[in-house]
Protein backbone atom coordinates (compact mmCIF):
# COMPACT_ATOMS: atom_id res chain seq x y z
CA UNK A 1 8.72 117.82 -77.84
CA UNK A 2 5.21 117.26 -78.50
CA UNK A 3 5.92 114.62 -81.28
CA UNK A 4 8.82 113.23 -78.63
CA UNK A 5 5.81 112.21 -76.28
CA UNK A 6 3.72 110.93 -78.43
CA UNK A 7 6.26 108.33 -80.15
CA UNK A 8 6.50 107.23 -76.52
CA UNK A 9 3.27 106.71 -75.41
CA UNK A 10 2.55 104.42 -78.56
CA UNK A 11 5.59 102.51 -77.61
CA UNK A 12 4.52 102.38 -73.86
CA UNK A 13 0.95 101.49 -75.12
CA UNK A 14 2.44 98.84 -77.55
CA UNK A 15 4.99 97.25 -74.94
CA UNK A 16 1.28 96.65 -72.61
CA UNK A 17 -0.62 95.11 -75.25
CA UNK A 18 2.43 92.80 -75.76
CA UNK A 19 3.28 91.84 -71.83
CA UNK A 20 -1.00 91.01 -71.81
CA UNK A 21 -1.07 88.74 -74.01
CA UNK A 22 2.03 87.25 -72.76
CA UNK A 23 0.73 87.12 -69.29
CA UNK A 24 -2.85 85.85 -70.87
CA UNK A 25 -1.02 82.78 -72.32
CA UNK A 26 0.52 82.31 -68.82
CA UNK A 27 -2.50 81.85 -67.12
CA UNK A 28 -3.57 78.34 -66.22
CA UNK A 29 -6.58 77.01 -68.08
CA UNK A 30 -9.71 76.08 -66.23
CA UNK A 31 -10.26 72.06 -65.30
CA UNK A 32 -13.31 70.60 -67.51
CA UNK A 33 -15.54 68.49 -65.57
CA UNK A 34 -14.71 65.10 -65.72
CA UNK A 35 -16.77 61.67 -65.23
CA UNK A 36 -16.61 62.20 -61.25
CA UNK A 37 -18.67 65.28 -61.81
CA UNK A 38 -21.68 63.94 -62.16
CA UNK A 39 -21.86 62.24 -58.76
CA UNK A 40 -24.35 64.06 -56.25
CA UNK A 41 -21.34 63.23 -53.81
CA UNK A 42 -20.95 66.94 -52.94
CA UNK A 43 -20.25 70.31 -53.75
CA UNK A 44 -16.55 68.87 -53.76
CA UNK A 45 -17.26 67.11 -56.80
CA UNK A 46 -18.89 69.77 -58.77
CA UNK A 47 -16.34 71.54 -61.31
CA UNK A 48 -15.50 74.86 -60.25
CA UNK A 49 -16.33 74.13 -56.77
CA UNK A 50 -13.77 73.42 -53.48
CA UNK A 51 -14.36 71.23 -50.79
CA UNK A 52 -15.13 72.22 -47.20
CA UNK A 53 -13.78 70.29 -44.71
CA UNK A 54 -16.19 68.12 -42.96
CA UNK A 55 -18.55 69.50 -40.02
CA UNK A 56 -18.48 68.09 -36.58
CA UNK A 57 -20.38 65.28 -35.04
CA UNK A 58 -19.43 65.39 -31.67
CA UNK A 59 -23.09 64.62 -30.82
CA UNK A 60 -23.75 62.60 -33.55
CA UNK A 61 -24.83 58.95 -32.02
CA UNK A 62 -22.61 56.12 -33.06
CA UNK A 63 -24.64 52.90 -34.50
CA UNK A 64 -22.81 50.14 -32.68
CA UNK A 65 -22.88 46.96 -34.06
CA UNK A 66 -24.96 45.27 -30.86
CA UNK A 67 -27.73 47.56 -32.31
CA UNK A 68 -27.27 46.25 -35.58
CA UNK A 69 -27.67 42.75 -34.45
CA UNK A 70 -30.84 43.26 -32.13
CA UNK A 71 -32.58 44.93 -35.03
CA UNK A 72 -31.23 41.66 -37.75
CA UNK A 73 -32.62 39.57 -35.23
CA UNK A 74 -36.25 40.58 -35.11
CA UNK A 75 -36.47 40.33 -38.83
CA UNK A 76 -35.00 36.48 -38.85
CA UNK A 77 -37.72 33.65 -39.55
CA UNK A 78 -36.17 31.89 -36.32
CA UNK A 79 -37.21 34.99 -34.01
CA UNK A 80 -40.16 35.39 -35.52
CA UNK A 81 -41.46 31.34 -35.01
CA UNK A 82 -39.47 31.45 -31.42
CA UNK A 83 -42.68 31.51 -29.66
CA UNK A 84 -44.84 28.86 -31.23
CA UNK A 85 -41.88 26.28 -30.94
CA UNK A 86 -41.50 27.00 -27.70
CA UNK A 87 -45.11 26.39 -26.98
CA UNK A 88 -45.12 23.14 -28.93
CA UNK A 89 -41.93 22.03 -26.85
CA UNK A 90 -44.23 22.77 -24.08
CA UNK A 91 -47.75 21.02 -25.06
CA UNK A 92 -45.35 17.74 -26.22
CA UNK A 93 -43.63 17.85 -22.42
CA UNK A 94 -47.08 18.03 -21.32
CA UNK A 95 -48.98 15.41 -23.49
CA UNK A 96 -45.56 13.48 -21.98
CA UNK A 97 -46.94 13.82 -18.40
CA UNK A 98 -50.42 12.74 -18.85
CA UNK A 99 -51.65 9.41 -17.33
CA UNK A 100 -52.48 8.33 -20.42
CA UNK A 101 -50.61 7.39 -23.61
CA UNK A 102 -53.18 9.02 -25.89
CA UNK A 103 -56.10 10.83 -25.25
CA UNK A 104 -59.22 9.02 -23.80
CA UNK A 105 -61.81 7.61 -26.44
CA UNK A 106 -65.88 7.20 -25.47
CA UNK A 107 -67.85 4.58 -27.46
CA UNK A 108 -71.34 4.19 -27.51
CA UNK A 109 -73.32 1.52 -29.17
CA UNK A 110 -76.85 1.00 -29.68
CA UNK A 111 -78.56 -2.98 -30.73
CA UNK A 112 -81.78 -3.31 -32.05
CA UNK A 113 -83.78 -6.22 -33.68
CA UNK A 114 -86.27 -3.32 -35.46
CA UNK A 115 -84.94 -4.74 -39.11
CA UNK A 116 -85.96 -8.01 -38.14
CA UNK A 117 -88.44 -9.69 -36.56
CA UNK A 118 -89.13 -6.75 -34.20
CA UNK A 119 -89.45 -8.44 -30.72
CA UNK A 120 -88.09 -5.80 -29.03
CA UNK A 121 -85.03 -6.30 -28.27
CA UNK A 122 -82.57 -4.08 -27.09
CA UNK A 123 -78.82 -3.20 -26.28
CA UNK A 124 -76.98 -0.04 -25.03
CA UNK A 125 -73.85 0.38 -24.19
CA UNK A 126 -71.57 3.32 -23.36
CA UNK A 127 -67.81 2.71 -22.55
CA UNK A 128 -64.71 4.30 -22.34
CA UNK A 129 -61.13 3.03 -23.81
CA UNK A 130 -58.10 4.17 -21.52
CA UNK A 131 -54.51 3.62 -23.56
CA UNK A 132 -52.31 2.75 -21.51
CA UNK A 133 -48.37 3.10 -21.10
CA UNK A 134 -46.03 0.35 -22.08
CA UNK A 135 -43.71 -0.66 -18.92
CA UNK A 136 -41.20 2.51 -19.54
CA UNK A 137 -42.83 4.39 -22.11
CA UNK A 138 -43.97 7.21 -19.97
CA UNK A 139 -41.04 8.02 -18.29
CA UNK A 140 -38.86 7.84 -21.40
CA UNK A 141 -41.41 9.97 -23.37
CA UNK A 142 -40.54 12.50 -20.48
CA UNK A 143 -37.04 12.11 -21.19
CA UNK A 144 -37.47 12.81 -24.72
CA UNK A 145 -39.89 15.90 -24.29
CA UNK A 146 -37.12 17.56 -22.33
CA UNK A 147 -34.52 16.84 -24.55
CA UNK A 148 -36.54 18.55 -27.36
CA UNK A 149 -37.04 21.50 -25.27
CA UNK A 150 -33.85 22.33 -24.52
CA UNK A 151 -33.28 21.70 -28.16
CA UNK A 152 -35.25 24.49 -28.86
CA UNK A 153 -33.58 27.05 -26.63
CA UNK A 154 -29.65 25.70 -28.13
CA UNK A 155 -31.07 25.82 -32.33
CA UNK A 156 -32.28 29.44 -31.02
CA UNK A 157 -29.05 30.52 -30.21
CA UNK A 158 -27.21 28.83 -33.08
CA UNK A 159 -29.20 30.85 -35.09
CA UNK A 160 -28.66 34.25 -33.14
CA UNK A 161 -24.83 33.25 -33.31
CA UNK A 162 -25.27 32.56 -37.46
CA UNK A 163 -27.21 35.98 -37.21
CA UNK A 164 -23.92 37.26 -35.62
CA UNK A 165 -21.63 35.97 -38.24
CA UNK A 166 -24.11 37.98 -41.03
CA UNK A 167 -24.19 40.94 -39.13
CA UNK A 168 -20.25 41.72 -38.24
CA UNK A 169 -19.10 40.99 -41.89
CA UNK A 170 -21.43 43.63 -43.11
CA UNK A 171 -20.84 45.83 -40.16
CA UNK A 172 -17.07 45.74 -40.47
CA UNK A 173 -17.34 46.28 -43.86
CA UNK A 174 -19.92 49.46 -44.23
CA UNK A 175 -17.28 51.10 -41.39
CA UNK A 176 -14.42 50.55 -43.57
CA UNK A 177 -16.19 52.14 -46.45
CA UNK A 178 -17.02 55.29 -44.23
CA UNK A 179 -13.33 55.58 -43.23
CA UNK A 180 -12.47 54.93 -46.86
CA UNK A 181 -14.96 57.60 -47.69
CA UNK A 182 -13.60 60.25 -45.79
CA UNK A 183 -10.33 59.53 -46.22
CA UNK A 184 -10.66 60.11 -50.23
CA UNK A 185 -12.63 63.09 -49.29
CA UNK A 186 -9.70 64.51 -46.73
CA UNK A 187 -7.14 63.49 -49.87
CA UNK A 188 -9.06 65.79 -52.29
CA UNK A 189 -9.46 68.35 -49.97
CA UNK A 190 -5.86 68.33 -50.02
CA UNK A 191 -5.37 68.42 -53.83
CA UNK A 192 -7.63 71.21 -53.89
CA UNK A 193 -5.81 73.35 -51.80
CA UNK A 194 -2.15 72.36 -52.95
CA UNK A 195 -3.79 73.03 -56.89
CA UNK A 196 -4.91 76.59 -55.72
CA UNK A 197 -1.11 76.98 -53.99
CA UNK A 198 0.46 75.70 -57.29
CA UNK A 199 -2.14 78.21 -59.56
CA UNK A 200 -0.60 81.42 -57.37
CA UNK A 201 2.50 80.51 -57.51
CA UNK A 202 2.12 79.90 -61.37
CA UNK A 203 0.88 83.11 -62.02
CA UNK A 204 3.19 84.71 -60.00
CA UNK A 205 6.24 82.88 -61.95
CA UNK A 206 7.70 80.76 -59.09
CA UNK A 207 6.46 77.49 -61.23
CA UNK A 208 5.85 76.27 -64.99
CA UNK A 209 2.77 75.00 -66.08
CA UNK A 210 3.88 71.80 -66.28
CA UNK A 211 3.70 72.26 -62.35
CA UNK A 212 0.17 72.95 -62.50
CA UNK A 213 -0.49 70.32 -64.59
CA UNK A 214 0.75 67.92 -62.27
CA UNK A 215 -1.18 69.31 -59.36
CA UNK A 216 -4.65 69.06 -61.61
CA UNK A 217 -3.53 65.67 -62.07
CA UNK A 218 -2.90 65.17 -58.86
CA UNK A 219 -6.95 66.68 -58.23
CA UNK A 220 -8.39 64.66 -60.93
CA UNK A 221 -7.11 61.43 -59.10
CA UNK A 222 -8.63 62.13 -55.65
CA UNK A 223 -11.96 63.08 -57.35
CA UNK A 224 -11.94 59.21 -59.04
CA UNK A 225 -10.63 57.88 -56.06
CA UNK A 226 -14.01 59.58 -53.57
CA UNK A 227 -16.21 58.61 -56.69
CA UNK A 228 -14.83 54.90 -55.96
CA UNK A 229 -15.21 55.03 -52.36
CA UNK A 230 -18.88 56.64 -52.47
CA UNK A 231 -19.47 53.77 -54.68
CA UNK A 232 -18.05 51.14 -52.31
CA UNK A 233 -20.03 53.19 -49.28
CA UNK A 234 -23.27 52.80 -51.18
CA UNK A 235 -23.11 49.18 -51.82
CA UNK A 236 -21.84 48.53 -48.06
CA UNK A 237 -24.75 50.79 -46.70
CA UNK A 238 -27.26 48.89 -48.94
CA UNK A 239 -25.93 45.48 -48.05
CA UNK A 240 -26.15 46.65 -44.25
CA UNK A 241 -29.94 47.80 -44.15
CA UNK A 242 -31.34 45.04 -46.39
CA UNK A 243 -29.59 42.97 -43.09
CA UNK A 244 -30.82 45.22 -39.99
CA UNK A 245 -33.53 47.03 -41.62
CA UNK A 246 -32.13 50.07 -40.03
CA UNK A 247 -31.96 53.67 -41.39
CA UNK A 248 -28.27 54.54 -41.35
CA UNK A 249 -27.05 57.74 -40.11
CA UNK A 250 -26.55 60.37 -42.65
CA UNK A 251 -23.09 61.66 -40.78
CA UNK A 252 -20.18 59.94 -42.68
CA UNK A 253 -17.41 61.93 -40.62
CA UNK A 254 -16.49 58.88 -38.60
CA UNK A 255 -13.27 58.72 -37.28
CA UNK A 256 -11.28 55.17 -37.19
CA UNK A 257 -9.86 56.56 -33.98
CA UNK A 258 -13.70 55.86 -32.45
CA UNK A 259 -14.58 52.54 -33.91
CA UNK A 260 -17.20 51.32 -31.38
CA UNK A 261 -15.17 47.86 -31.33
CA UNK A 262 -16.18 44.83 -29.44
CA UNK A 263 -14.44 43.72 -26.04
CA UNK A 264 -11.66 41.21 -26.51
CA UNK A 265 -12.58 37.71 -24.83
CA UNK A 266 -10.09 35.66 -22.72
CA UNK A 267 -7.77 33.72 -24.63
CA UNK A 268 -9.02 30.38 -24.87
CA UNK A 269 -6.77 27.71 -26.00
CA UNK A 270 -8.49 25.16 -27.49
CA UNK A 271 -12.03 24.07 -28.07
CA UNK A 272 -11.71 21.93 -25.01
CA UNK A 273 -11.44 24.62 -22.99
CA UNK A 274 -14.59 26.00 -23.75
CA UNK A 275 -16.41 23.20 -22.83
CA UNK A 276 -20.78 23.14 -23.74
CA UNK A 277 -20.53 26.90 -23.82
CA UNK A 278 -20.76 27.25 -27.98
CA UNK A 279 -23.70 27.37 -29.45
CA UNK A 280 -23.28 24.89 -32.28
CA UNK A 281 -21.96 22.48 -29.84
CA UNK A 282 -24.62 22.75 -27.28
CA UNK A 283 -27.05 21.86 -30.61
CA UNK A 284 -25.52 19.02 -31.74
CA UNK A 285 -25.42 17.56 -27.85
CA UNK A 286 -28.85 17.89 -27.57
CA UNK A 287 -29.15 16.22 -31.32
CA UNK A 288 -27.21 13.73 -30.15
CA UNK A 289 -29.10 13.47 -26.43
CA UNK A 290 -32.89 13.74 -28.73
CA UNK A 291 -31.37 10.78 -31.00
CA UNK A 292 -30.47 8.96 -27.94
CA UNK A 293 -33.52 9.41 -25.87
CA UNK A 294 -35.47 8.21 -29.08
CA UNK A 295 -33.59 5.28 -29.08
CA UNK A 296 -34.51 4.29 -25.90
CA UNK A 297 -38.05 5.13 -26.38
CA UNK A 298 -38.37 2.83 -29.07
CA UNK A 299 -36.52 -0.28 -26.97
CA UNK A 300 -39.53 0.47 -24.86
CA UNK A 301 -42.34 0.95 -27.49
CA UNK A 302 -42.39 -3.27 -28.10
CA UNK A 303 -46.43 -3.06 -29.35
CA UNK A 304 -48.86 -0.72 -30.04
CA UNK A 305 -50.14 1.10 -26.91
CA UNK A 306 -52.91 -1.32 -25.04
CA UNK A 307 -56.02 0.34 -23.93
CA UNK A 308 -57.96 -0.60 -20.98
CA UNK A 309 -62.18 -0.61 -21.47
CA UNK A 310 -64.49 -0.14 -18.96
CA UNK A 311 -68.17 0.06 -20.63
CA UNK A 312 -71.61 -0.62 -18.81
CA UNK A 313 -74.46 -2.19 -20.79
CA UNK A 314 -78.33 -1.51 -20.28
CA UNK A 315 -80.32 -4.51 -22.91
CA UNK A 316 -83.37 -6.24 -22.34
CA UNK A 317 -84.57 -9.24 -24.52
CA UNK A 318 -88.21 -8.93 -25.39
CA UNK A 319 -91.19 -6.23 -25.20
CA UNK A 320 -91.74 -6.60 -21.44
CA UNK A 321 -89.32 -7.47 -20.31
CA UNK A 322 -87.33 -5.24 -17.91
CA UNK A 323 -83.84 -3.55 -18.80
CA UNK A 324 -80.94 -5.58 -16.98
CA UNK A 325 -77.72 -2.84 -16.28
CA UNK A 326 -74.42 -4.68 -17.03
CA UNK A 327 -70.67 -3.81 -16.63
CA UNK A 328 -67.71 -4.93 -18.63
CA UNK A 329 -63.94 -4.23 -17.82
CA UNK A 330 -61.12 -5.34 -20.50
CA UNK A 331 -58.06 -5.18 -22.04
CA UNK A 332 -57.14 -4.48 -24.90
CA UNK A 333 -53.94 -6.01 -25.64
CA UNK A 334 -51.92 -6.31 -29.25
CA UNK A 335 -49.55 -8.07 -30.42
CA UNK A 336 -45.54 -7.14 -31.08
CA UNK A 337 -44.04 -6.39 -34.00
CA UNK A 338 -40.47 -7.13 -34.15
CA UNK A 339 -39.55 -5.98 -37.63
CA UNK A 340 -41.04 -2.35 -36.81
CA UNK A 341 -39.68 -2.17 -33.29
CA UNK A 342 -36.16 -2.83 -34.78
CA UNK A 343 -36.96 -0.23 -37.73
CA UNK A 344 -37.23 2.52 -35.36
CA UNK A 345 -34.73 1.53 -32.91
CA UNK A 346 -32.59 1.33 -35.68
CA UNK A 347 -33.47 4.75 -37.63
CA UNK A 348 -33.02 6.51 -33.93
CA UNK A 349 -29.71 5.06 -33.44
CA UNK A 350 -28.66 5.75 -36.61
CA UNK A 351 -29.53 9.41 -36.05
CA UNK A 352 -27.73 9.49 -32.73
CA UNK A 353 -24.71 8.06 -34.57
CA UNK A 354 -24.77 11.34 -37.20
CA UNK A 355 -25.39 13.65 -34.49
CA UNK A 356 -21.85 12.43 -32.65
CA UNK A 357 -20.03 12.20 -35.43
CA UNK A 358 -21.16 15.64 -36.47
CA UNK A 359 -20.36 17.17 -32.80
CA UNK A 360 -16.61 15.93 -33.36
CA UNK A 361 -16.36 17.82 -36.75
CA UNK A 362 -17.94 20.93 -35.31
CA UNK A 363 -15.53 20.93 -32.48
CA UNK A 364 -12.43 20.40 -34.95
CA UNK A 365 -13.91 23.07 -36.86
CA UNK A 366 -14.31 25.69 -33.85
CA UNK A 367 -11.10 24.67 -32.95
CA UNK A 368 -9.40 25.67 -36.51
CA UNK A 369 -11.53 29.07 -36.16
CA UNK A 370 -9.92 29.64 -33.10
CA UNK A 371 -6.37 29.44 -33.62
CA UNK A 372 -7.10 31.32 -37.00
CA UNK A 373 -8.97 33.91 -35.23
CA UNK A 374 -6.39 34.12 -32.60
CA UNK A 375 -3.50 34.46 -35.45
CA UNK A 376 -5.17 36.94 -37.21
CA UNK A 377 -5.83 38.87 -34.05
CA UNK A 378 -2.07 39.53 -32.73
CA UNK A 379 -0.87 39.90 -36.34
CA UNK A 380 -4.13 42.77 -36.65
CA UNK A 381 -2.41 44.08 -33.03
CA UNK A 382 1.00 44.45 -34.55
CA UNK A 383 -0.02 45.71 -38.35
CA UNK A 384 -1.90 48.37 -36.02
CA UNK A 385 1.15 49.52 -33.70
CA UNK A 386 3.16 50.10 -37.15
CA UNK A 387 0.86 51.32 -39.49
CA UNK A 388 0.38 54.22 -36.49
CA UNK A 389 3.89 54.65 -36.32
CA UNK A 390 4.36 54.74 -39.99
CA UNK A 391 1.35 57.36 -39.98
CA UNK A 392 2.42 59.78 -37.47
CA UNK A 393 6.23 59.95 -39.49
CA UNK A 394 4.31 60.52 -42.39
CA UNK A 395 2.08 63.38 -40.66
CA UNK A 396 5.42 64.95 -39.76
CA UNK A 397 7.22 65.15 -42.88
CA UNK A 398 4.18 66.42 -44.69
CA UNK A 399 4.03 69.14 -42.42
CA UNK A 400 7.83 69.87 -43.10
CA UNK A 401 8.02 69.21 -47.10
CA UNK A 402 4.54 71.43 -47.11
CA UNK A 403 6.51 74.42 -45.41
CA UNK A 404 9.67 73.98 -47.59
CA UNK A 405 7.51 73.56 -50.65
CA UNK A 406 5.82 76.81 -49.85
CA UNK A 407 9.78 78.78 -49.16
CA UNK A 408 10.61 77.77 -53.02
CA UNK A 409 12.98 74.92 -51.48
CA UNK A 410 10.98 71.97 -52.33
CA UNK A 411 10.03 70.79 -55.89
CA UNK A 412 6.50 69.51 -56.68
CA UNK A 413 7.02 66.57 -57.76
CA UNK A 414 8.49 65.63 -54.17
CA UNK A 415 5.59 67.67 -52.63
CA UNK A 416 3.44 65.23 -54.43
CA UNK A 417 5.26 62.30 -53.34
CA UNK A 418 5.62 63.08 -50.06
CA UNK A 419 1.39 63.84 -49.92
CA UNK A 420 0.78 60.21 -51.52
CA UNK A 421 2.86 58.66 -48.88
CA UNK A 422 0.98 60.73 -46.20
CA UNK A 423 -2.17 59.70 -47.31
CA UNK A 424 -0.89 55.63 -47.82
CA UNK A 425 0.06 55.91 -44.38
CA UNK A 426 -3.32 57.40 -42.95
CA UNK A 427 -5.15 54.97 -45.07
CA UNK A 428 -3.40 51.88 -43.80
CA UNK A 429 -3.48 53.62 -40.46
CA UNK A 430 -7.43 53.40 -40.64
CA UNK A 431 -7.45 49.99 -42.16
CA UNK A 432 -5.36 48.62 -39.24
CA UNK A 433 -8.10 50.25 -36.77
CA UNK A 434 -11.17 48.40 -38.64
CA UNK A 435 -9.02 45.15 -38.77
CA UNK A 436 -8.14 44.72 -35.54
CA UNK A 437 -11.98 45.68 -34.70
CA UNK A 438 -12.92 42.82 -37.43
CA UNK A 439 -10.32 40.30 -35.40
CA UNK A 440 -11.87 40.66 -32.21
CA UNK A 441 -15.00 40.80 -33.61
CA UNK A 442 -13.92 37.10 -35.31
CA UNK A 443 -12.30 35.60 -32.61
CA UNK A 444 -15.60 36.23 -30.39
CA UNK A 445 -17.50 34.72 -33.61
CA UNK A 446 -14.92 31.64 -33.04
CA UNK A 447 -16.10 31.67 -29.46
CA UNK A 448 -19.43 31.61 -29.95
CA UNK A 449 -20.18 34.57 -28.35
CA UNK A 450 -22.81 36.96 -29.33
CA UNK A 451 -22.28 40.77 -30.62
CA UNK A 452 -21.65 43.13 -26.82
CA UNK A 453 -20.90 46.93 -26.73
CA UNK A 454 -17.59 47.91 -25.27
CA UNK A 455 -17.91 49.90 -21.66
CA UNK A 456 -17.17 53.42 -22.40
């Protein structure tokens, strides 16, 4: 009996050594790092490592894009001179409404006969020269003056609504990369946990390697795909503060569900419709109105300005002799030149030509932007109302294939089909939400309205 039990506890211990190294060569190897590993992204990213999902930011302020566009503003050359044109607008409206046509002159003269024969002789004289206005000239200098002024307030806003155009684009596009961010991060989040599913079940027999193979493949191509999207974030962000000068909010959790969009204008119909409202066309008017007004300041501008002299005189012609006081009053009058009074008439009409012939291509042009911007905004509307559908289907079978896949009743391969469909879905889902905030965002561009905050 003794020799009985100890033939079988060398077979018992030989039978264990054999079933371990059988169920050592069943165990699933470990992942080697790969390129996307050496991103600081997150711990996600770090071999070995799973990733959490994302913390809250319920309280978390939103950057909207009106603050975006207040803070581009103040760093524009245009805001920064605002000011000093405005002044000069103002001191050339003023030098417009002086009595004068140029600024006063004072002469003083002195006569002597000292170099000569010396007989004391004398002459002072002290006189002003008034220039006057041509018949016209005055009022028409006015005219012009004003016209240059309100220039000034109309190139200001062009260049807040240019701003505007700057700002959106990169706006629209750093929010897309944050959805696109933490969608690729939700995606591998995901992989992680359906890898660590597959590893049980592989070690527990339910699936072959090749299983787990397929789910570390499935891993390895949502870590590429957040090392592309934190790439695509980066250059967004970069492009976005070298625009605002802004620090951008750590957070990157944002949800596509709270886009801080824009409010949708009215519909407009045409260009017509919007009358002087735009920007670009209330600058070209007053181009057009400054060209104009210059025109007819230089029909009146037939000569060079006359002046009008008043002097008094105080001379005396010998040693002796007592000083006489004299006054003179005169004109000053020159002559016309016709071939420089038809120069600038000519140059001014010729600019007042341009500026109307540009103000009918800027309207056809708003008018193109509009019915694109309109098109682009129903077919954004109705990608939107799909792409949600589609998404919310997709939700819903994920949840069922996940359950069936756990029961043993699903294969992987469909599991992993089914997850790359639900994760298409969400991600045209998302897209949809930042395009139809780009197309109203566009179609107020077309409109030549400025960046507003939607009312909560």
């Amino acid at each position: 009996m003794p020799r009985i039990e100890r033939n079988l506890c060398i077979a018992l211990a030989v039978l264990g050594w054999s079933f371990g190294g059988a169920w050592a060569q069943l165990k699933p190897p470990q992942a080697a790092p790969g390129p996307a590993h050496a991103l600081n992204l997150a711990p996600a990213l770090q071999p070995g490592l799973h990733l959490a999902p994302p913390p809250t930011s319920a309280n978390t302020p939103v950057l909207t894009l009106t603050e975006v566009f207040d803070a581009a503003w103040q760093r524009q050359p245009e805001a920064r001179s605002l000011q000093a044109r405005q002044e000069a607008a103002a001191a050339r409206k003023e030098a417009a409404a002086s009595w004068t046509a140029e600024p006063v002159a004072l002469e003083l003269s002195g006569q002597t006969d000292q170099m000569n024969n010396n007989l004391g002789r004398r002459e002072y004289t002290a006189g002003v020269a008034v220039p006057l206005w041509l018949p016209n000239e005055r009022a028409r200098s006015m005219a012009v003056a004003e016209a240059e002024q309100r220039a000034t307030a109309s190139s200001t806003l062009l260049a807040q609504l240019q701003t505007a155009a700057e700002v959106r684009e990169a706006y629209w596009s750093w929010q897309s990369a944050r959805i696109g961010f933490v969608l690729a991060r939700e995606r591998l989040l995901n992989a992680q946990q359906l890898t660590a599913d597959v590893s049980r079940r592989v070690r527990a027999g339910d699936l072959a390697r090749a299983d787990q193979h397929q789910a570390e493949g499935a891993q390895a191509g949502a870590e590429a795909e957040l090392a592309e999207a934190s790439s695509a974030l980066a250059a967004a962000a970069q492009r976005l503060r070298a625009l605002s000068g802004l620090t951008l909010p750590a957070d990157i959790t944002a949800q596509s569900e709270a886009l801080p969009a824009e409010p949708a204008p009215e519909r407009v119909q045409d260009a017509a419709a919007l009358g002087d409202r735009h920007p670009a066309v209330i600058e070209w008017l007053n181009r057009a109105e400054i060209a104009r007004k210059a025109a007819e300041l230089a029909q009146a501008r037939t000569r060079a300005t006359p002046e009008l002299i008043l002097a008094t005189s105080r001379d005396r012609g010998a040693f002796g002799e007592n000083y006489q006081q004299s006054v003179t009053v005169g004109v000053r009058f020159p002559f016309g030149s016709d071939s420089r009074n038809r120069a600038s008439i000519a140059s001014a009409q010729a600019q007042a030509i341009e500026a109307e012939t540009q103000l009918t291509l800027e309207r056809d042009r708003i008018q193109a932007a509009l019915d694109s911007a309109q098109v682009r905004l129903e077919s954004a509307r109705t990608q939107l109302t799909a792409a949600e559908r589609r998404a919310q289907l997709a939700r819903e079978s994920r949840a069922f294939f996940e359950k069936s896949f756990r029961a043993g009743e699903t294969d992987l391969p469909t599991r992993l089909r089914i997850e790359l469909e639900a994760i298409a879905a969400e991600r045209q889902a998302a897209r949809s939400r930042v395009e139809l905030a780009t197309a109203i965002s566009a179609l107020r561009q077309a409109q030549g309205l400025l960046p507003q905050q939607s009312p909560q």
